[in-house]
PDB file of N, CA and C in Angstrom:
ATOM      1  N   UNK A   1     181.312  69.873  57.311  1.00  0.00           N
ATOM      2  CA  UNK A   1     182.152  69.866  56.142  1.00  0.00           C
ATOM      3  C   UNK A   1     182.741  71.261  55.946  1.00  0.00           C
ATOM      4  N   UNK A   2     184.284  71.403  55.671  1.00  0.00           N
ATOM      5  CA  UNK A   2     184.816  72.945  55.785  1.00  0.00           C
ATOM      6  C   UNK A   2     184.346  73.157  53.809  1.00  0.00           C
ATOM      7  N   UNK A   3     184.173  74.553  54.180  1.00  0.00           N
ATOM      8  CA  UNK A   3     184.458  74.865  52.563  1.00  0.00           C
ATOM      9  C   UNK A   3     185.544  75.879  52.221  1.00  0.00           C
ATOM     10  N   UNK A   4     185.436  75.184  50.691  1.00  0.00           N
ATOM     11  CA  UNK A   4     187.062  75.497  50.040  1.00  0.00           C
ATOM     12  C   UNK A   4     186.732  77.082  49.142  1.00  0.00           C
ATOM     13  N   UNK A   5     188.180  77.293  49.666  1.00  0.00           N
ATOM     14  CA  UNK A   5     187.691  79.089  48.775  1.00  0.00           C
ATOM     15  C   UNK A   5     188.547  78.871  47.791  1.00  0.00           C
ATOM     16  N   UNK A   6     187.823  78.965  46.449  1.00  0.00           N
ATOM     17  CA  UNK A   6     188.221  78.866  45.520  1.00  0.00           C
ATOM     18  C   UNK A   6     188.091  80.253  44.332  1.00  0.00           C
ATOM     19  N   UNK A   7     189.767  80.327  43.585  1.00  0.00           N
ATOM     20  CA  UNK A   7     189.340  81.528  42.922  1.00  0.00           C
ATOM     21  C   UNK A   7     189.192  80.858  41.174  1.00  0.00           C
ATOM     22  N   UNK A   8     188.447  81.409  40.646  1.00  0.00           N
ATOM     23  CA  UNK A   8     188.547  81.547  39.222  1.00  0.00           C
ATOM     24  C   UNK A   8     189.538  82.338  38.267  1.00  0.00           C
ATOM     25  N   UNK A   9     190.347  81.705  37.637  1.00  0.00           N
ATOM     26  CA  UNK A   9     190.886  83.266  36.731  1.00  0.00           C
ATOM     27  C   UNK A   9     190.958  82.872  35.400  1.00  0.00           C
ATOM     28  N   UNK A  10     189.752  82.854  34.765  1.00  0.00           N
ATOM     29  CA  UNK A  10     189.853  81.965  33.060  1.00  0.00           C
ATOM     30  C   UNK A  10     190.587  82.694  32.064  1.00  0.00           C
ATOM     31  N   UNK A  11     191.101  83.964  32.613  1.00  0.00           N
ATOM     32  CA  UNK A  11     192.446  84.354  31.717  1.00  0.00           C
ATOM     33  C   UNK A  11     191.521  84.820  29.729  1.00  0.00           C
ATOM     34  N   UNK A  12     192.504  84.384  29.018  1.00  0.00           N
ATOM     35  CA  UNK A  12     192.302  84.344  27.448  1.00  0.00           C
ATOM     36  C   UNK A  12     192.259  83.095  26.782  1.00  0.00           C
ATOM     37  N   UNK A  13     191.808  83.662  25.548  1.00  0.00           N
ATOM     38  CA  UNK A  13     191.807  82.211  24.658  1.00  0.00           C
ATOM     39  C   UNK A  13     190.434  81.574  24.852  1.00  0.00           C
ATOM     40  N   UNK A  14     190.652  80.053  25.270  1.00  0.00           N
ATOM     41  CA  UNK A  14     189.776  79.612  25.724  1.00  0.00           C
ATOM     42  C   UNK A  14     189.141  79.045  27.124  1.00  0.00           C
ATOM     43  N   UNK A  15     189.854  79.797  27.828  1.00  0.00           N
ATOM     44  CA  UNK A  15     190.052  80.179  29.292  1.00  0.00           C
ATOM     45  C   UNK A  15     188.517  80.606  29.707  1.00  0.00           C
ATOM     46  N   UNK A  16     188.047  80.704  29.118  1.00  0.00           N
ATOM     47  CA  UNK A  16     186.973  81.374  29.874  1.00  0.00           C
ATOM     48  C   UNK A  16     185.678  80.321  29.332  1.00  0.00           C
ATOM     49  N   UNK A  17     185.359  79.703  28.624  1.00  0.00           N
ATOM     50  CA  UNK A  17     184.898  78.527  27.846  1.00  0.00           C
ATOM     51  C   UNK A  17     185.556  77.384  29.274  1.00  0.00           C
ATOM     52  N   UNK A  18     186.574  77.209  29.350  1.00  0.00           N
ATOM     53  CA  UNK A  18     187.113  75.497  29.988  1.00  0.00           C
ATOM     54  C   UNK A  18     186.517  76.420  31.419  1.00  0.00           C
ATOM     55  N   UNK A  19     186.534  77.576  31.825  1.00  0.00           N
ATOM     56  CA  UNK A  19     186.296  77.846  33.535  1.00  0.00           C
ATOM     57  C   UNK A  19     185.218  77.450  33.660  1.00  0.00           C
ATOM     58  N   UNK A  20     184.229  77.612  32.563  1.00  0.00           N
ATOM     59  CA  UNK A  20     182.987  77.455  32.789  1.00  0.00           C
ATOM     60  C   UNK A  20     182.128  76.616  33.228  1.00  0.00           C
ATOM     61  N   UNK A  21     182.910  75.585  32.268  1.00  0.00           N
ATOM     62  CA  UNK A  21     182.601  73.879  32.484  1.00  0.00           C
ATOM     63  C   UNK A  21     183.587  73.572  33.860  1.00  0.00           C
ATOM     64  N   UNK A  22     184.511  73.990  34.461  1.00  0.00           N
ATOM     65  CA  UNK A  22     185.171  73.615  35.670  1.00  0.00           C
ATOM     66  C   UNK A  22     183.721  73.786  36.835  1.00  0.00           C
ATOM     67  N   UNK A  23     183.638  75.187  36.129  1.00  0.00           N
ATOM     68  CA  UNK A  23     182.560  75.972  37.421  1.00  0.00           C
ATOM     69  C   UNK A  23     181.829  74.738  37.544  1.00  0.00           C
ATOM     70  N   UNK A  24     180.917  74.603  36.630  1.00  0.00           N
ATOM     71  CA  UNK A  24     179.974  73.688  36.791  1.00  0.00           C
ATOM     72  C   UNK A  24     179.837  72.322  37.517  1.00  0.00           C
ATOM     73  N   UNK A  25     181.084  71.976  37.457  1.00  0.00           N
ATOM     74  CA  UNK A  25     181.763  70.423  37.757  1.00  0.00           C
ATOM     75  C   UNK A  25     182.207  70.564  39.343  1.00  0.00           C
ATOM     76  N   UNK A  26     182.210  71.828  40.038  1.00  0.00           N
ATOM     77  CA  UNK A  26     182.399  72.061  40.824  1.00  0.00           C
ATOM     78  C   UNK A  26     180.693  72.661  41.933  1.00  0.00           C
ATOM     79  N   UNK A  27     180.167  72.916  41.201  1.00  0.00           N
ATOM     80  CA  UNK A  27     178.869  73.262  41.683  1.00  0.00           C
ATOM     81  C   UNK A  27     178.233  71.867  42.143  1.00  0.00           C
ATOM     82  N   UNK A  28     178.685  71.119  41.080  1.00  0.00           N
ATOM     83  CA  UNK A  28     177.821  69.236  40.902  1.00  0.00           C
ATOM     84  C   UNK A  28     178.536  69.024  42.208  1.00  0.00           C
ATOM     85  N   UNK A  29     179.696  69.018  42.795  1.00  0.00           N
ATOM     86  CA  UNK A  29     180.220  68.214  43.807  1.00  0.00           C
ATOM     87  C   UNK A  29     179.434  69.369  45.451  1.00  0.00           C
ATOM     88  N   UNK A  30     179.458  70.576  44.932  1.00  0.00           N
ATOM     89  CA  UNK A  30     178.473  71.504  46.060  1.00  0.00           C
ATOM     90  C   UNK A  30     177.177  70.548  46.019  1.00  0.00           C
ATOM     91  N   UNK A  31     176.787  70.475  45.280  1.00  0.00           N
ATOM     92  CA  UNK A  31     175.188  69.657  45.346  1.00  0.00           C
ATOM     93  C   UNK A  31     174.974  68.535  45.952  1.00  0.00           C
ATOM     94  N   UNK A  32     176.021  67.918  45.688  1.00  0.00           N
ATOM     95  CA  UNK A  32     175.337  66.286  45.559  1.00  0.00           C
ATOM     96  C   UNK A  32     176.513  66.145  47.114  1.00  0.00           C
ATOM     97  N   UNK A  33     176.839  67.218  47.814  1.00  0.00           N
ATOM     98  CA  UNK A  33     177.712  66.885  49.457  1.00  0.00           C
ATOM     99  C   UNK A  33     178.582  66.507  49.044  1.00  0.00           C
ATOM    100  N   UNK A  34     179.101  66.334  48.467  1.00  0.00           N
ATOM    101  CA  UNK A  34     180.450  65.536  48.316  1.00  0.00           C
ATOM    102  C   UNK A  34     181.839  66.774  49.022  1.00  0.00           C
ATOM    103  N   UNK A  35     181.757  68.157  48.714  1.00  0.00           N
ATOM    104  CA  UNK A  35     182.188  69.207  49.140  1.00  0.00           C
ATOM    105  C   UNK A  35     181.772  70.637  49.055  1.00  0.00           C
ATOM    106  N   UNK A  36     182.335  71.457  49.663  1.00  0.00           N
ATOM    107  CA  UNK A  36     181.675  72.345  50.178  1.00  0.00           C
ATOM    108  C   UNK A  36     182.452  73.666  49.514  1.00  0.00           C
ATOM    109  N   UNK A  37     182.045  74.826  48.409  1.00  0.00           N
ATOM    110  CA  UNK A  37     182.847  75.273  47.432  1.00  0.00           C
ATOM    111  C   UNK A  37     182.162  76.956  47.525  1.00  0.00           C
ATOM    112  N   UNK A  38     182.855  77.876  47.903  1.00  0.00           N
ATOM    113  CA  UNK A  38     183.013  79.312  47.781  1.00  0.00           C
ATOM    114  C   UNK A  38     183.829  79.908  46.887  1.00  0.00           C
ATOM    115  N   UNK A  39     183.108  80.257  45.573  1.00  0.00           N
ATOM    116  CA  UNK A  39     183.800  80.483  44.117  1.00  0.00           C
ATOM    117  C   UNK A  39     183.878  81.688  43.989  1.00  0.00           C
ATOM    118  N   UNK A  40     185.294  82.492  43.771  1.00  0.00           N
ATOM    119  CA  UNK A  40     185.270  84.072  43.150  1.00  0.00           C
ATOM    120  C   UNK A  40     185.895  83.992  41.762  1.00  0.00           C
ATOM    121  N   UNK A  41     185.884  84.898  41.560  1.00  0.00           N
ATOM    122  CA  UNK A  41     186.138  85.286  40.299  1.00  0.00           C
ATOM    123  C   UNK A  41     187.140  86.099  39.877  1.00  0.00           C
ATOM    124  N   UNK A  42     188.290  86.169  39.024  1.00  0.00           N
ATOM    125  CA  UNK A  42     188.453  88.018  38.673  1.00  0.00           C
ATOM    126  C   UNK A  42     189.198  87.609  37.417  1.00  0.00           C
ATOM    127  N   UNK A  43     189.965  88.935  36.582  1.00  0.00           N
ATOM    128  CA  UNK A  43     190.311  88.956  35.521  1.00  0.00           C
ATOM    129  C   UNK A  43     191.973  88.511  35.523  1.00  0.00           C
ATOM    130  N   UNK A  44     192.539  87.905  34.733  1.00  0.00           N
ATOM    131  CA  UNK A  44     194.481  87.669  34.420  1.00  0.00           C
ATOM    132  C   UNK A  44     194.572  87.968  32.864  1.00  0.00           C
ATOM    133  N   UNK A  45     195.591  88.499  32.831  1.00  0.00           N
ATOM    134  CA  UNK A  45     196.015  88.588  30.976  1.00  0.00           C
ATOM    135  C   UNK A  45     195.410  89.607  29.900  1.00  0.00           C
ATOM    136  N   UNK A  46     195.024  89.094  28.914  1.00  0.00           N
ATOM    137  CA  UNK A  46     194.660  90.393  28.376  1.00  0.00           C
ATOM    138  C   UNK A  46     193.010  90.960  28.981  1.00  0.00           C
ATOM    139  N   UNK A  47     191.589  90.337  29.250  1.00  0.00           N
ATOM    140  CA  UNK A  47     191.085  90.862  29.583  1.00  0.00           C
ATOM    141  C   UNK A  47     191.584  91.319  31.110  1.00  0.00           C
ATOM    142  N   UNK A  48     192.689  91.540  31.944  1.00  0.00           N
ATOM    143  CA  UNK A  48     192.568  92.150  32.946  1.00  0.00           C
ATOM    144  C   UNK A  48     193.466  93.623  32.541  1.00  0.00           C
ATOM    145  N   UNK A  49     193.990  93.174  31.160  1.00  0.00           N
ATOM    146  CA  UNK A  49     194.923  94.392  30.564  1.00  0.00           C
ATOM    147  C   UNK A  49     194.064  95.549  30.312  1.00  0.00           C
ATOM    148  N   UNK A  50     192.912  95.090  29.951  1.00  0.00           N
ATOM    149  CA  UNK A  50     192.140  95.910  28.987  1.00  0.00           C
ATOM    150  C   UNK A  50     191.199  96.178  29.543  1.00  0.00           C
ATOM    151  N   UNK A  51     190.805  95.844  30.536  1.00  0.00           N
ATOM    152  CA  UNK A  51     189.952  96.665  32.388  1.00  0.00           C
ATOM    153  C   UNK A  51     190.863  96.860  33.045  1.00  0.00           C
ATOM    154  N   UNK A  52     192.072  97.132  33.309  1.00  0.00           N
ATOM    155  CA  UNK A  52     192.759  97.495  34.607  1.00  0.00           C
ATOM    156  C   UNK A  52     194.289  97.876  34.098  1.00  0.00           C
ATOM    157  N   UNK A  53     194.833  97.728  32.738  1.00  0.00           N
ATOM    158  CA  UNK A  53     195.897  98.463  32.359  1.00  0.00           C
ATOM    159  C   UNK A  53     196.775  97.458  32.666  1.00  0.00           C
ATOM    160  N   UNK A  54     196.536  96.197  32.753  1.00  0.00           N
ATOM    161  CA  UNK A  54     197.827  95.657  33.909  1.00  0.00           C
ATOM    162  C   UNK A  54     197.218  93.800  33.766  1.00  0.00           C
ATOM    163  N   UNK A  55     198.387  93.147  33.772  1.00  0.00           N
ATOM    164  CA  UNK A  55     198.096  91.623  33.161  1.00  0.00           C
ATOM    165  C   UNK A  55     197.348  91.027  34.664  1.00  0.00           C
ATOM    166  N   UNK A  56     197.477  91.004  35.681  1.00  0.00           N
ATOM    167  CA  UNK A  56     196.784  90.748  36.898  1.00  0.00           C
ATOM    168  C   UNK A  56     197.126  92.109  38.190  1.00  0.00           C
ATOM    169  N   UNK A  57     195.857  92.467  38.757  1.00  0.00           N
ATOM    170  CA  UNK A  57     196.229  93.809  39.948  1.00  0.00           C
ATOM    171  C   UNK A  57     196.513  92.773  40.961  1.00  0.00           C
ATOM    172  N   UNK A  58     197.027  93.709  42.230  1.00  0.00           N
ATOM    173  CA  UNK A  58     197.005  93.427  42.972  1.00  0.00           C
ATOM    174  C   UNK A  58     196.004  92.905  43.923  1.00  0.00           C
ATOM    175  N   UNK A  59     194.665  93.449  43.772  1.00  0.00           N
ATOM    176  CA  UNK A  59     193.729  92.650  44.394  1.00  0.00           C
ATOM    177  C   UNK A  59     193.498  91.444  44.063  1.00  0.00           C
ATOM    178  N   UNK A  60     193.584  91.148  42.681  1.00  0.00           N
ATOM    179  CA  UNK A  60     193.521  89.998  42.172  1.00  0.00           C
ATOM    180  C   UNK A  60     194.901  88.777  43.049  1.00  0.00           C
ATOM    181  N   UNK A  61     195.664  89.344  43.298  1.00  0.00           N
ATOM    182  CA  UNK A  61     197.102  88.485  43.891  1.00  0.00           C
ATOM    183  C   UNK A  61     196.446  88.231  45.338  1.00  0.00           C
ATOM    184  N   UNK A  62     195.714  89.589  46.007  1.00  0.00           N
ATOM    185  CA  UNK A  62     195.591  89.338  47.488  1.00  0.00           C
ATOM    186  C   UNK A  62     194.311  88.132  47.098  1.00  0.00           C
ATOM    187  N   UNK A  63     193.680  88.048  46.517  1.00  0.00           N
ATOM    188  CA  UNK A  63     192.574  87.158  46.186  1.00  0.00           C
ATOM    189  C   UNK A  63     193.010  85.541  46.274  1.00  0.00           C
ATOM    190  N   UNK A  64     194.046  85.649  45.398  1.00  0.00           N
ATOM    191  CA  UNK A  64     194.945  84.130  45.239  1.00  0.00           C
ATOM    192  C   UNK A  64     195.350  84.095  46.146  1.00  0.00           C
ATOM    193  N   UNK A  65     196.285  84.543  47.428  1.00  0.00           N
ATOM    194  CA  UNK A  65     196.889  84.241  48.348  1.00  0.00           C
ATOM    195  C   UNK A  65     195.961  84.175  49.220  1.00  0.00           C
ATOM    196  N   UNK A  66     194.468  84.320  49.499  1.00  0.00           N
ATOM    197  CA  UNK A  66     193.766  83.634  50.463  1.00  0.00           C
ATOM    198  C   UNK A  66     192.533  82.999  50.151  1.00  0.00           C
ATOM    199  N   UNK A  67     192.756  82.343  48.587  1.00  0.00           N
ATOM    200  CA  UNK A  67     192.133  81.193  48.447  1.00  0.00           C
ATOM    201  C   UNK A  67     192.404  79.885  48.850  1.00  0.00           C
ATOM    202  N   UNK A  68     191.980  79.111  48.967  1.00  0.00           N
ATOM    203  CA  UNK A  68     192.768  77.831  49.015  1.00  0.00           C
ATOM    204  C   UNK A  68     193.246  77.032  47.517  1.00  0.00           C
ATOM    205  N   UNK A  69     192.724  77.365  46.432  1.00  0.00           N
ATOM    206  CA  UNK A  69     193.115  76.872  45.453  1.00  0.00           C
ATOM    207  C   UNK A  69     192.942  77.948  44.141  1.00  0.00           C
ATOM    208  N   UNK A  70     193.376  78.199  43.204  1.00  0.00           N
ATOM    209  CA  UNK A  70     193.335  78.980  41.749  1.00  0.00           C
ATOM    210  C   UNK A  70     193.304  77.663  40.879  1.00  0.00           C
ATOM    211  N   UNK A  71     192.490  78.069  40.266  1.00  0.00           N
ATOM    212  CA  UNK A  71     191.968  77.440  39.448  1.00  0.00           C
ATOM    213  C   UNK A  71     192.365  78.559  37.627  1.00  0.00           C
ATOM    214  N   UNK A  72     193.346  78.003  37.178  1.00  0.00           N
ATOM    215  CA  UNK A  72     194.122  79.315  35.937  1.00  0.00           C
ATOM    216  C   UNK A  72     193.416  78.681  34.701  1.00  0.00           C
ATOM    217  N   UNK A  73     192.760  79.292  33.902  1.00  0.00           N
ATOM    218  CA  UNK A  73     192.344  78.832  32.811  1.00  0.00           C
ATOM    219  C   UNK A  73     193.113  79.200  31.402  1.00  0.00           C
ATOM    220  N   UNK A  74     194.183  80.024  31.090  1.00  0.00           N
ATOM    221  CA  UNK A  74     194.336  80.927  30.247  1.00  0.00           C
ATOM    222  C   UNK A  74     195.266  79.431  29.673  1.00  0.00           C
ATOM    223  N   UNK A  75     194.942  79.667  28.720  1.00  0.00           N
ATOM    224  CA  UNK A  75     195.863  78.611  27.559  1.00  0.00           C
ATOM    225  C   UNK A  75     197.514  79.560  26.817  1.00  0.00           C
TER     226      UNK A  75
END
């Protein structure tokens, strides 16, 4: 089974509350075989403003462009 690289970016609001419960819903399908899931993480929007000066860095972009999926939480 290949696994999927997946990034997190729960953004603001309640972005970070709905990632959580994604995470989870995504761990359940790691468990039970159904698929196979490599989860990162990083900051978009205001908490990436307010650690890094800047609404998403660039590492954060190289991150998305070799995930296979983003997963955006920010409302």
């Amino acid at each position: 089974m290949a696994t999927h690289k997946l990034l997190l970016l729960p953004g603001d609001g309640i972005g970070p509350e709905v990632s959580a419960e994604v995470e989870k819903l995504v761990r359940w399908f790691d468990t039970q075989g159904i698929a196979s899931f490599e989860i990162e993480r990083d900051l978009v929007g205001g908490a990436a403003y307010d650690a890094h000066g800047e609404a998403i860095t660039d590492a954060a972009m190289a991150r998305a462009q070799e995930a296979d999926a983003v997963l955006f939480g920010a409302v």
